[in-house]
PDB file of N, CA and C in Angstrom:
ATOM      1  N   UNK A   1      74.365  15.572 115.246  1.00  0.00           N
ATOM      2  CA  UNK A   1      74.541  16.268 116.497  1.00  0.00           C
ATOM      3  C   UNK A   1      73.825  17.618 116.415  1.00  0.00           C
ATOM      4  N   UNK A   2      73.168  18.126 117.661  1.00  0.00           N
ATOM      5  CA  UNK A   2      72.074  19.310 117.488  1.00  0.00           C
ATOM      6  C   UNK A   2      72.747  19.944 118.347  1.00  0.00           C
ATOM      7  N   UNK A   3      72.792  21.204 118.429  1.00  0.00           N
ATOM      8  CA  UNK A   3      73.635  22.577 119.434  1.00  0.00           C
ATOM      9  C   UNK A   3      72.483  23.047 119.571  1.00  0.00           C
ATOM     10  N   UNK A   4      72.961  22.823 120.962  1.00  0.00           N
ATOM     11  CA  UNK A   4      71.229  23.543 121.882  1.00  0.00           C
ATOM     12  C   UNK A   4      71.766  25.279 122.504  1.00  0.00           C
ATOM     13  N   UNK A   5      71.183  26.076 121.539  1.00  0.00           N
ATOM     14  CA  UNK A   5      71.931  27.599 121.892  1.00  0.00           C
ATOM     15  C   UNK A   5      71.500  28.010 123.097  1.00  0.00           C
ATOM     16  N   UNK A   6      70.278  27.080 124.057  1.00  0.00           N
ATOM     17  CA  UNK A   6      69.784  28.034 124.967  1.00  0.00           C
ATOM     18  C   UNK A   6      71.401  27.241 126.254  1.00  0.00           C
ATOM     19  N   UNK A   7      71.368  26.206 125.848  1.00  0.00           N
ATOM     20  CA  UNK A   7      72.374  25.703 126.870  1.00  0.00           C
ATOM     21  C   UNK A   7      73.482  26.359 127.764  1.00  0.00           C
ATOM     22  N   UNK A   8      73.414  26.827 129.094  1.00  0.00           N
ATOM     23  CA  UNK A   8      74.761  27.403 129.626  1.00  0.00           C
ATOM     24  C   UNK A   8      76.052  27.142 129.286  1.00  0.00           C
ATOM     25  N   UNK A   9      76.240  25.827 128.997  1.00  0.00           N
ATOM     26  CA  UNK A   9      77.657  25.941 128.543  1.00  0.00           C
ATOM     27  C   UNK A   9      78.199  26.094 127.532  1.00  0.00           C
ATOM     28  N   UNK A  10      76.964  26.095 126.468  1.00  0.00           N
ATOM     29  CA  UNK A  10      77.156  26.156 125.227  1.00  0.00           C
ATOM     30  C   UNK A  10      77.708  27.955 125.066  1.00  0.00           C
ATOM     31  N   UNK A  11      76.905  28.727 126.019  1.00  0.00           N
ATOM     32  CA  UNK A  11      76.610  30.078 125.632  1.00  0.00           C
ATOM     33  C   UNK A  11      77.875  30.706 126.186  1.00  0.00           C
ATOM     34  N   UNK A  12      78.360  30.307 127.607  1.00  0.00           N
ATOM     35  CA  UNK A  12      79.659  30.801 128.250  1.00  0.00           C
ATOM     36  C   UNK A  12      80.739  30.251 127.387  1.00  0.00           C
ATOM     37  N   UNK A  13      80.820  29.376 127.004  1.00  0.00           N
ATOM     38  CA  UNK A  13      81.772  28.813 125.624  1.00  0.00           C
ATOM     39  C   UNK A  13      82.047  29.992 124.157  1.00  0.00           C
ATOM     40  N   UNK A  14      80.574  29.832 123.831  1.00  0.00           N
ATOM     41  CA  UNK A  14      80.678  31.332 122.904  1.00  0.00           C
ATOM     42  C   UNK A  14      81.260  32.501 123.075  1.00  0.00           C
ATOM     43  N   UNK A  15      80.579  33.046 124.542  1.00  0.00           N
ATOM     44  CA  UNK A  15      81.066  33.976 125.323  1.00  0.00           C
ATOM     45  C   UNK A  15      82.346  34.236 125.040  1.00  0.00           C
ATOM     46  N   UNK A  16      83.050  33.662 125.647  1.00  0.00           N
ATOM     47  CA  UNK A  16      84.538  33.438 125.784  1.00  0.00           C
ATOM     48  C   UNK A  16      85.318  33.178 124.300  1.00  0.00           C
ATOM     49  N   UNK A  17      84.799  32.501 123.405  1.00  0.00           N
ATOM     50  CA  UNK A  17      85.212  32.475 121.971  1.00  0.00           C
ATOM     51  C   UNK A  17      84.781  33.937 121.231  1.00  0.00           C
ATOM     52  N   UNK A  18      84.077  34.359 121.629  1.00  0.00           N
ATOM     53  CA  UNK A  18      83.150  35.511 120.918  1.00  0.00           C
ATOM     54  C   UNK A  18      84.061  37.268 121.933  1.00  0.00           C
ATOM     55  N   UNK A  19      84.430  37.034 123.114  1.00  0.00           N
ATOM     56  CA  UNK A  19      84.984  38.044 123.426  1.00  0.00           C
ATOM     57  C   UNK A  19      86.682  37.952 123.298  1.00  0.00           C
ATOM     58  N   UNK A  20      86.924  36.697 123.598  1.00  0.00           N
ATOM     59  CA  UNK A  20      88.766  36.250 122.774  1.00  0.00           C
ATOM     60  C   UNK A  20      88.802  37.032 121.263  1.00  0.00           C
ATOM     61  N   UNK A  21      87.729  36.761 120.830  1.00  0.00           N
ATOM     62  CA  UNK A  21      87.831  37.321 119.019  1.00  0.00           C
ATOM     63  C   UNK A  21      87.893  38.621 118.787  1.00  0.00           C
ATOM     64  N   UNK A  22      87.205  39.329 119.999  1.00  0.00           N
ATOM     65  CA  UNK A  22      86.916  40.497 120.113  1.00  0.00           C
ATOM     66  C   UNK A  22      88.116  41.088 120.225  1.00  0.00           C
ATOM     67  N   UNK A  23      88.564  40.585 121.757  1.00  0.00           N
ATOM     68  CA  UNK A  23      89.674  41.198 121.802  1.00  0.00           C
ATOM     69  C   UNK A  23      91.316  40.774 121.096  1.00  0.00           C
ATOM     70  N   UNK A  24      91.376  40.199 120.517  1.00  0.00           N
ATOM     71  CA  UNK A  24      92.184  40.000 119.282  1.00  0.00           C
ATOM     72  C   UNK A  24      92.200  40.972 118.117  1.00  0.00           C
ATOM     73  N   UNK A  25      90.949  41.401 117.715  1.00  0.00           N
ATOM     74  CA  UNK A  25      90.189  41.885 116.491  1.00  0.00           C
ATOM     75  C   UNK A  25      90.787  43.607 117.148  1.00  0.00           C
ATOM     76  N   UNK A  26      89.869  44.074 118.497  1.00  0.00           N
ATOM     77  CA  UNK A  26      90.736  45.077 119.042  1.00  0.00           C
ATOM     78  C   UNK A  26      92.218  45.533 119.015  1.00  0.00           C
ATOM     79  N   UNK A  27      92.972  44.947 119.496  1.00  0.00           N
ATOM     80  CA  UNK A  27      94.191  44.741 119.670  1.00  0.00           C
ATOM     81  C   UNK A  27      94.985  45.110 118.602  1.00  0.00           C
ATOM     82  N   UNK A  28      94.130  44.217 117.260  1.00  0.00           N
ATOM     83  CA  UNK A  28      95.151  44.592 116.439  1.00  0.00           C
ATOM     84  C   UNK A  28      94.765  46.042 115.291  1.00  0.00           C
ATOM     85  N   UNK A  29      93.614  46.196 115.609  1.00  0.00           N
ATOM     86  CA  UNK A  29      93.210  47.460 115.068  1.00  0.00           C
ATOM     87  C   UNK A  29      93.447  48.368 116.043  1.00  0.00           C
ATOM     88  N   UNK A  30      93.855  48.650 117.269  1.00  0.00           N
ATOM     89  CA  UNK A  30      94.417  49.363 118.063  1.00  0.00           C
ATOM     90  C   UNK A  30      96.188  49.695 117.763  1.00  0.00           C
ATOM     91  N   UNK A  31      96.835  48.227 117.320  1.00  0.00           N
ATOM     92  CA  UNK A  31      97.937  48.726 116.554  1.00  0.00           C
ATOM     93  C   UNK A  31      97.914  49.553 115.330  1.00  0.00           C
ATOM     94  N   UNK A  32      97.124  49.002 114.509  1.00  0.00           N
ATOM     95  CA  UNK A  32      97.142  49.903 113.463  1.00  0.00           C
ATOM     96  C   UNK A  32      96.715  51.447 113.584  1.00  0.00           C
ATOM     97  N   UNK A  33      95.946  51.723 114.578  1.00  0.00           N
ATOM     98  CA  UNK A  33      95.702  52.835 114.508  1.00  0.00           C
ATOM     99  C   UNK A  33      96.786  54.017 115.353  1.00  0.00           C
ATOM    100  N   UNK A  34      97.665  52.898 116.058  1.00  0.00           N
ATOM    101  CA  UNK A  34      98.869  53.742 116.709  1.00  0.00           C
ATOM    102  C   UNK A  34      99.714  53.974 115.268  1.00  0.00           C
ATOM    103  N   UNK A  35      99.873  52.967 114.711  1.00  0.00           N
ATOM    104  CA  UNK A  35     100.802  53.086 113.545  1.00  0.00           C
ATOM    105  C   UNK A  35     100.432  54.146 112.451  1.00  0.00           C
ATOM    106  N   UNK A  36      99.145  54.135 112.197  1.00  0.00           N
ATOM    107  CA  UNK A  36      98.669  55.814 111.530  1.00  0.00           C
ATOM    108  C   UNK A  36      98.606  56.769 112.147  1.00  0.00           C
ATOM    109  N   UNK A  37      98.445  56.831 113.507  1.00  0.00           N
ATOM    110  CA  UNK A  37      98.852  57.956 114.213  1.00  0.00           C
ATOM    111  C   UNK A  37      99.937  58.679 114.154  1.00  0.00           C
ATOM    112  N   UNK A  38     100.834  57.424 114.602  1.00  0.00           N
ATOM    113  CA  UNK A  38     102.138  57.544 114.514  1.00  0.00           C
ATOM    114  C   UNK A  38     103.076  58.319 112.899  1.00  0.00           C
ATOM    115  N   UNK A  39     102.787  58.020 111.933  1.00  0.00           N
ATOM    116  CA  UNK A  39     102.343  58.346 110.555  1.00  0.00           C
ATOM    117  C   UNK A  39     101.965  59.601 110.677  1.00  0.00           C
ATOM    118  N   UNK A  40     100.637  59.949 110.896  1.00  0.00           N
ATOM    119  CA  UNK A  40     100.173  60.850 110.545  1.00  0.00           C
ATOM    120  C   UNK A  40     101.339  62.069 111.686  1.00  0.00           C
ATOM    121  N   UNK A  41     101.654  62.043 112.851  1.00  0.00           N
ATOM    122  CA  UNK A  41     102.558  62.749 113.251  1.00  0.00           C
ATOM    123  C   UNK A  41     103.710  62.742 112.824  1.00  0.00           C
ATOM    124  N   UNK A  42     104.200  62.150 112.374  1.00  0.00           N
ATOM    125  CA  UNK A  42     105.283  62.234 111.621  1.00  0.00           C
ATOM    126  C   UNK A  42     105.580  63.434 110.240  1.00  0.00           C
ATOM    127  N   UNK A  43     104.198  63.305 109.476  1.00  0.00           N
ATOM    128  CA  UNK A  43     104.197  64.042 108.261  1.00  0.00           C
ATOM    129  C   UNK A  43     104.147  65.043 108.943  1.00  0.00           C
ATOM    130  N   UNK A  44     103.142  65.649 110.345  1.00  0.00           N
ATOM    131  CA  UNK A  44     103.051  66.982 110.460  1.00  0.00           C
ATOM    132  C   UNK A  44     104.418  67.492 111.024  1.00  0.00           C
ATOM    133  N   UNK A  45     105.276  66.762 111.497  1.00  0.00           N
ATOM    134  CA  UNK A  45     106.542  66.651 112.363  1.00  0.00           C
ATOM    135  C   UNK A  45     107.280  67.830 111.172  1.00  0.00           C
ATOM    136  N   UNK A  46     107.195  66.670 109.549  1.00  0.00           N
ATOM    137  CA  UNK A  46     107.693  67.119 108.696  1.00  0.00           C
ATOM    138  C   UNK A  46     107.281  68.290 108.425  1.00  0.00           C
ATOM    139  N   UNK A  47     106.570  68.404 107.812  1.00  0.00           N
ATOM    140  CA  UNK A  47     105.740  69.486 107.320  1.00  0.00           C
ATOM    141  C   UNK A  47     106.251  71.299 108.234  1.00  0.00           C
ATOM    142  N   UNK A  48     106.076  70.928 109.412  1.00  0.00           N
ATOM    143  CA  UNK A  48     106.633  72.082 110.761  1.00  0.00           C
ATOM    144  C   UNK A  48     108.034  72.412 110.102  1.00  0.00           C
ATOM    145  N   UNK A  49     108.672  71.365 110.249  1.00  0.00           N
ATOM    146  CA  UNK A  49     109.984  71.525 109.710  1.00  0.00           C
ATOM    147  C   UNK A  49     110.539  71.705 108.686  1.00  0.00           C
ATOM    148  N   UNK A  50     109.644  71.806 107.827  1.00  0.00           N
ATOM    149  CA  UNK A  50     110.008  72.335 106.172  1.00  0.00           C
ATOM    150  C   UNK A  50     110.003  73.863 106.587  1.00  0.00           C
ATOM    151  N   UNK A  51     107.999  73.854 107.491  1.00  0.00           N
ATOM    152  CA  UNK A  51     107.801  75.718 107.297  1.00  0.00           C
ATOM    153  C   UNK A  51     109.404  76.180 108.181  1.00  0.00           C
ATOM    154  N   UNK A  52     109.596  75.664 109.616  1.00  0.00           N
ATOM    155  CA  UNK A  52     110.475  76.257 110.075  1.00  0.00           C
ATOM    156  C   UNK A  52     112.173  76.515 109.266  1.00  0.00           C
ATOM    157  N   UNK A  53     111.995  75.617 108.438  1.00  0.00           N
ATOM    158  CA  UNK A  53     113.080  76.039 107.335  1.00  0.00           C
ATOM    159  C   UNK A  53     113.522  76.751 106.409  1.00  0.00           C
ATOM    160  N   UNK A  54     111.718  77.398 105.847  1.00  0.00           N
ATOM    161  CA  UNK A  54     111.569  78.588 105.270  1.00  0.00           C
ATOM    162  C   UNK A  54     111.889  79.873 106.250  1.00  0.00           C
ATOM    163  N   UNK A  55     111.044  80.041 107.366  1.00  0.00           N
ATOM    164  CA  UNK A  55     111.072  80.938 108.127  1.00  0.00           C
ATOM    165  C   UNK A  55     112.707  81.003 108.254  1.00  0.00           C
ATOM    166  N   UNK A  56     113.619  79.711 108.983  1.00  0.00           N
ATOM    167  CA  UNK A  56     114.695  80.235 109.150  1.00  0.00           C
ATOM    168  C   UNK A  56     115.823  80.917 107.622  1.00  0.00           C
ATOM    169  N   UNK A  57     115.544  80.537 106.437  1.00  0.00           N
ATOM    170  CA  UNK A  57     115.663  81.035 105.215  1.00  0.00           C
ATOM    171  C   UNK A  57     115.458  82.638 105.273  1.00  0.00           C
ATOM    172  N   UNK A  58     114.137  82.626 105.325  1.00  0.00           N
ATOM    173  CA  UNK A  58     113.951  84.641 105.320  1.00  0.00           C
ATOM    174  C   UNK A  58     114.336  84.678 106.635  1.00  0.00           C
ATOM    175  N   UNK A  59     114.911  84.521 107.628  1.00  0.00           N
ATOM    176  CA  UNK A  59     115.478  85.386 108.717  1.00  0.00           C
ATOM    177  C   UNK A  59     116.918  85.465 108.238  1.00  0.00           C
ATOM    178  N   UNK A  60     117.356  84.275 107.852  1.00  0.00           N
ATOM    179  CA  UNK A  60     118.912  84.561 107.307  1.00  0.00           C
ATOM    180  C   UNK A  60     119.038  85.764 105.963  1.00  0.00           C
ATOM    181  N   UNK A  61     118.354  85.770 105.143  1.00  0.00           N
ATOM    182  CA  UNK A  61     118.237  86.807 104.267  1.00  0.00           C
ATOM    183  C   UNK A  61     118.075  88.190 104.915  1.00  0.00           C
ATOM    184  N   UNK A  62     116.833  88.824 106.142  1.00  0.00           N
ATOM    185  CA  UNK A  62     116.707  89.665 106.673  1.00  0.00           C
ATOM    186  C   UNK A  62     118.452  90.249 107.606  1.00  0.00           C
ATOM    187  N   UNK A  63     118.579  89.350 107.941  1.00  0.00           N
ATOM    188  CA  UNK A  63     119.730  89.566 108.911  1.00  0.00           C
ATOM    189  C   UNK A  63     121.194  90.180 108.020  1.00  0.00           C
ATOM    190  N   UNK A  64     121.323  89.310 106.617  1.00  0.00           N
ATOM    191  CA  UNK A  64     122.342  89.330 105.826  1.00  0.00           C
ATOM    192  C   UNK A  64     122.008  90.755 105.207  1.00  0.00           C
ATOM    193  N   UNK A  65     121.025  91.569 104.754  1.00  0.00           N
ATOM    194  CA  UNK A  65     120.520  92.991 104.918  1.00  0.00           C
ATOM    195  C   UNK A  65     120.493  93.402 105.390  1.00  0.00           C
ATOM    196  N   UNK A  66     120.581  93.380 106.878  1.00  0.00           N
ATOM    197  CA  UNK A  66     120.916  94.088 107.883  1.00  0.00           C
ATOM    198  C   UNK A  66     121.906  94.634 107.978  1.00  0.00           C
ATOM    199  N   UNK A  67     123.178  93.293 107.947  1.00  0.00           N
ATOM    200  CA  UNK A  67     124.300  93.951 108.423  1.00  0.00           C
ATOM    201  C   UNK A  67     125.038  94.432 107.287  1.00  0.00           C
ATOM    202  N   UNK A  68     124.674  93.963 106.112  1.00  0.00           N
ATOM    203  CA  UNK A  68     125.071  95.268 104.603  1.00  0.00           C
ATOM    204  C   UNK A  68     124.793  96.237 104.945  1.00  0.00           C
ATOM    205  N   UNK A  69     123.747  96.692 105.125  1.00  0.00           N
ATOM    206  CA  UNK A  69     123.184  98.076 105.633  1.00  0.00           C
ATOM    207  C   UNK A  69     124.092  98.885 106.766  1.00  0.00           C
ATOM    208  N   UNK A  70     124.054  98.114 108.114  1.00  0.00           N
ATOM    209  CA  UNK A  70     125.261  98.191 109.038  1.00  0.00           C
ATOM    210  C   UNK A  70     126.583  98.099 108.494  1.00  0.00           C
ATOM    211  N   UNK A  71     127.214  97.672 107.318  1.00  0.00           N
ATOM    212  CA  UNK A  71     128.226  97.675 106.941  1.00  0.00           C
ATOM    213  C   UNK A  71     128.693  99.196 106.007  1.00  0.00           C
ATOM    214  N   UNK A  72     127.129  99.262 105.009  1.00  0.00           N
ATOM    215  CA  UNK A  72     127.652 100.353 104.432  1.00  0.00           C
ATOM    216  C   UNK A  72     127.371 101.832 105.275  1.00  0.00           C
ATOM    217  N   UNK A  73     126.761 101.882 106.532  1.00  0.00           N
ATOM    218  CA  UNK A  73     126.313 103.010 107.594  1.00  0.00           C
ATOM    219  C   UNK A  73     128.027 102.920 108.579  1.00  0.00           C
ATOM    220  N   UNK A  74     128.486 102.181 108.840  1.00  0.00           N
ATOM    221  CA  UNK A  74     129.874 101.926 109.239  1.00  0.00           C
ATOM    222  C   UNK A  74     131.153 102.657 108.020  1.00  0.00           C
ATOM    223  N   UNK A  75     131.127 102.133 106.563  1.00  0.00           N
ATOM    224  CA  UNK A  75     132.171 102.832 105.959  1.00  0.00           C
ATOM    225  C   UNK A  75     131.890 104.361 105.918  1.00  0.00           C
ATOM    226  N   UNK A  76     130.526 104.853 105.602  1.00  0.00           N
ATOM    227  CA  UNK A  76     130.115 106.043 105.395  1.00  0.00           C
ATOM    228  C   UNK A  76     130.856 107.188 106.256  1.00  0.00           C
ATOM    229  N   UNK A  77     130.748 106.163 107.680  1.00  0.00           N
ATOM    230  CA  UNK A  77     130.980 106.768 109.796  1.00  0.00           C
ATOM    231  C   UNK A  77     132.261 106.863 109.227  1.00  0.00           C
ATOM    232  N   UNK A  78     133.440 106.122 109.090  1.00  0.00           N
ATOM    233  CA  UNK A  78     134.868 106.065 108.879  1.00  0.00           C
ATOM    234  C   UNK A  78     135.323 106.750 107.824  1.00  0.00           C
ATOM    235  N   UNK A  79     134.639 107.164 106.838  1.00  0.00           N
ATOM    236  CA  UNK A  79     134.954 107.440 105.692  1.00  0.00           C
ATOM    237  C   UNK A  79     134.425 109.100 106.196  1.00  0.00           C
ATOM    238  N   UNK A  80     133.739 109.745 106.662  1.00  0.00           N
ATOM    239  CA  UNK A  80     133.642 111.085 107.458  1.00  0.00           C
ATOM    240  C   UNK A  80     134.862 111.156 108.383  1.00  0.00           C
ATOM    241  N   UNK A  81     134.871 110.178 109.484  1.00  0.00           N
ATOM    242  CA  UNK A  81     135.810 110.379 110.380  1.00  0.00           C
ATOM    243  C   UNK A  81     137.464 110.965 109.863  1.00  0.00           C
ATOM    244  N   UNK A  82     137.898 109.895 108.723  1.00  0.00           N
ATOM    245  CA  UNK A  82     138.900 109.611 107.911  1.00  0.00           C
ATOM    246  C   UNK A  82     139.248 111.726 107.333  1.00  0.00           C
ATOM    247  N   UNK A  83     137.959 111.894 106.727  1.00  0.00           N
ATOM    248  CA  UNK A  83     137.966 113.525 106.199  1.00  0.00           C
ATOM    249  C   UNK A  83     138.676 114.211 107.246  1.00  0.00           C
ATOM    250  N   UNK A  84     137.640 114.136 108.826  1.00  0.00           N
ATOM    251  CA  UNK A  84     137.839 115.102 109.821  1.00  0.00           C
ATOM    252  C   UNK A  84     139.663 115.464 110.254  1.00  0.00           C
ATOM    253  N   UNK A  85     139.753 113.747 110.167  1.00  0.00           N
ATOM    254  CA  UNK A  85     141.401 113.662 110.821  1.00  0.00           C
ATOM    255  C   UNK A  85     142.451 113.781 109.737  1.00  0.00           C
ATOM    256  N   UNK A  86     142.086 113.784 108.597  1.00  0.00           N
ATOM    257  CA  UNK A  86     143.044 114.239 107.405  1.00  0.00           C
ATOM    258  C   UNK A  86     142.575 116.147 107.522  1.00  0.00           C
ATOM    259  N   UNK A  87     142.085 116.515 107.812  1.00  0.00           N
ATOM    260  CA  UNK A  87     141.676 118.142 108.046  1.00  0.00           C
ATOM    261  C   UNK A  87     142.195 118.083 108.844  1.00  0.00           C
ATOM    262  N   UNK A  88     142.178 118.136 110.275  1.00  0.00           N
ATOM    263  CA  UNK A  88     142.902 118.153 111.042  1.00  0.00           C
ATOM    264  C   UNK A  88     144.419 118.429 111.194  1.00  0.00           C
ATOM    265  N   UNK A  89     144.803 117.057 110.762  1.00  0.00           N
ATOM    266  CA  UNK A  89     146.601 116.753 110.387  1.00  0.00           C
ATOM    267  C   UNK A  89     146.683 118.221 109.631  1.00  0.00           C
ATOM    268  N   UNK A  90     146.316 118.155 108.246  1.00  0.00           N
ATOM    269  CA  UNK A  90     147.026 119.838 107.342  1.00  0.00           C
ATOM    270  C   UNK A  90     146.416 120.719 108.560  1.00  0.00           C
ATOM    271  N   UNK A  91     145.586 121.343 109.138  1.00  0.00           N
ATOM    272  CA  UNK A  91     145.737 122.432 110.085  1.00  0.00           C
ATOM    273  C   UNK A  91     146.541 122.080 111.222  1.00  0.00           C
ATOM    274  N   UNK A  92     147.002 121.216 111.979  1.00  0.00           N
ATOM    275  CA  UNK A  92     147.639 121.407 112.825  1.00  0.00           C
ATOM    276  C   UNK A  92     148.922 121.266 112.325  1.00  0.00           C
ATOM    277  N   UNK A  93     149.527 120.713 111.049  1.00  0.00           N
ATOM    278  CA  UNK A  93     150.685 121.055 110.242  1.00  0.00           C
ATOM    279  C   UNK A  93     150.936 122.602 110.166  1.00  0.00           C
ATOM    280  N   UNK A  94     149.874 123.128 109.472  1.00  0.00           N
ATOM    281  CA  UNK A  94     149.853 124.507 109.320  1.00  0.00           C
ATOM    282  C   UNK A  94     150.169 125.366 110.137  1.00  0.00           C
ATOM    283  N   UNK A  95     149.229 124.986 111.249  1.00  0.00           N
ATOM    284  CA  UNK A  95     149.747 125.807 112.652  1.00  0.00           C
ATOM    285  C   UNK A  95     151.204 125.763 113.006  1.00  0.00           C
ATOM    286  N   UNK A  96     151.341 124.488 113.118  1.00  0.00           N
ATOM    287  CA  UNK A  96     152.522 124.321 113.852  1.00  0.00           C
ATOM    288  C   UNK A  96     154.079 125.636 112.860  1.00  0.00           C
ATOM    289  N   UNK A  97     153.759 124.900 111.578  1.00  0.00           N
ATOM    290  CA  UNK A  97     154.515 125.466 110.726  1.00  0.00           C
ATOM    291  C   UNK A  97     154.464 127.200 110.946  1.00  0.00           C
ATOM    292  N   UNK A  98     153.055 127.932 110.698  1.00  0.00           N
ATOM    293  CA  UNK A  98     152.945 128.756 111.126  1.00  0.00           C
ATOM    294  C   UNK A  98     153.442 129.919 112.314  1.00  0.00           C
ATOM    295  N   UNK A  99     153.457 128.725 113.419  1.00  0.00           N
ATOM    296  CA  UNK A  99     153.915 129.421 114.812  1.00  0.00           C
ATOM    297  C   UNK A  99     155.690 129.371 114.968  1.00  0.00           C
ATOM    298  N   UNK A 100     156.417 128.181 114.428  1.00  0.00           N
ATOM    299  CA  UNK A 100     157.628 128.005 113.911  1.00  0.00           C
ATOM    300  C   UNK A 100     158.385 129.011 113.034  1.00  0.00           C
ATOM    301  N   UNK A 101     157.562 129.655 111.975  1.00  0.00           N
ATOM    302  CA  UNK A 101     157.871 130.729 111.300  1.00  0.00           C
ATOM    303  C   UNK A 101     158.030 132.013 112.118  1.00  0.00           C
ATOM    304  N   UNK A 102     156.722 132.098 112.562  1.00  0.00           N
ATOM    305  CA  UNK A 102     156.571 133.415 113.851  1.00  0.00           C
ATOM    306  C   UNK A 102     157.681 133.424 114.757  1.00  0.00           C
ATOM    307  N   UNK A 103     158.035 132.509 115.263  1.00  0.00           N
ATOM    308  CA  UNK A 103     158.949 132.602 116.787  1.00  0.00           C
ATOM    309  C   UNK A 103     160.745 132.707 115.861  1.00  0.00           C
ATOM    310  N   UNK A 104     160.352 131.926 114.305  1.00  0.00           N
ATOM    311  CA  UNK A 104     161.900 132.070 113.919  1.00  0.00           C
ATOM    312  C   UNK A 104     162.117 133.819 113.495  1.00  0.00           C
ATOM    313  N   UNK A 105     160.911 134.268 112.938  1.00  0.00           N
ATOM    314  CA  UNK A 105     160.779 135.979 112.655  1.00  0.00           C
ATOM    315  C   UNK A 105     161.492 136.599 113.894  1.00  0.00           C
ATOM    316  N   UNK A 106     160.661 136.477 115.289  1.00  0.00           N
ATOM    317  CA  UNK A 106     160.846 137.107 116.458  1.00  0.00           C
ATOM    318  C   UNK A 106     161.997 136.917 116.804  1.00  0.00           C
ATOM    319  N   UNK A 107     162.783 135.556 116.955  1.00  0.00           N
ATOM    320  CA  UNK A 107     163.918 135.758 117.588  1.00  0.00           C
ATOM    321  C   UNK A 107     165.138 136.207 116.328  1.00  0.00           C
ATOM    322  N   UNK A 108     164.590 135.821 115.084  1.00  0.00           N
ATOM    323  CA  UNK A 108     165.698 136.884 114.392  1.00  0.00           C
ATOM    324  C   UNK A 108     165.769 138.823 114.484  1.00  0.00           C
ATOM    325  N   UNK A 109     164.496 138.914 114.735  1.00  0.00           N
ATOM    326  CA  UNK A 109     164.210 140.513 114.902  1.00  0.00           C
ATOM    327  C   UNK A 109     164.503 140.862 116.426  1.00  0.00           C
ATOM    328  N   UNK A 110     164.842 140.145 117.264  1.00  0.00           N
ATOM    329  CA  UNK A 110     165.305 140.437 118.627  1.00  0.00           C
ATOM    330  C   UNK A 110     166.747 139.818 118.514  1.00  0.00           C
ATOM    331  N   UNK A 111     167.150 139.512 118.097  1.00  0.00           N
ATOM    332  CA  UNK A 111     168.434 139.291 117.990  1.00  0.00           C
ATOM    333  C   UNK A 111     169.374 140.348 117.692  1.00  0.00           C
ATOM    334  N   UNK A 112     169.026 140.936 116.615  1.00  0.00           N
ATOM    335  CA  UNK A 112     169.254 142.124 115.650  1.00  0.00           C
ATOM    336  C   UNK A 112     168.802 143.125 115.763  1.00  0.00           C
TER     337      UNK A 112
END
């Protein structure tokens, strides 16, 4: 048997066997290349999310220095305040005591 290639039906036959193959052959190298895509976004997915894990790492460290800092600028504030109002208390003790003495002087010296 001889295959006559110039033949129309021979050639639309090919055709059709020859672009079926094609697009088969497509198709499935079109999957694969979603599937390394897919892949390859994934690692960078990862990768983002490692750095953003560092970054959130040194912000938690920055912040936890912060508020030490704010913590020991807070006892320092209270620990002044604490002075003022213990000064305070003995002078207005004093006074008071003071003016108590005075008025007990006066009304014993006007009494008498």
């Amino acid at each position: 048997m001889q295959i006559d290639f110039q033949d129309p039906e021979f050639r639309k036959l090919l055709e059709e066997l020859v672009s079926q193959a094609v697009a088969r052959f497509v198709a499935e190298n079109e999957l694969r290349a979603r599937e390394i895509s897919l892949v390859e976004r994934l690692i960078r997915v990862e990768e983002e999310l490692k750095a953003l894990r560092e970054v959130m790492h040194e912000y938690m460290k920055l912040t936890d220095k912060r508020f030490e800092a704010m913590e020991r600028a807070n006892q320092q504030r209270f620990e002044a305040i604490e002075k003022r109002l213990s000064f305070l208390q003995w002078f207005m003790g004093f006074g008071f005591t003071f003016i108590a003495t005075l008025i007990g002087i006066a009304t014993y010296f006007l009494a008498h």
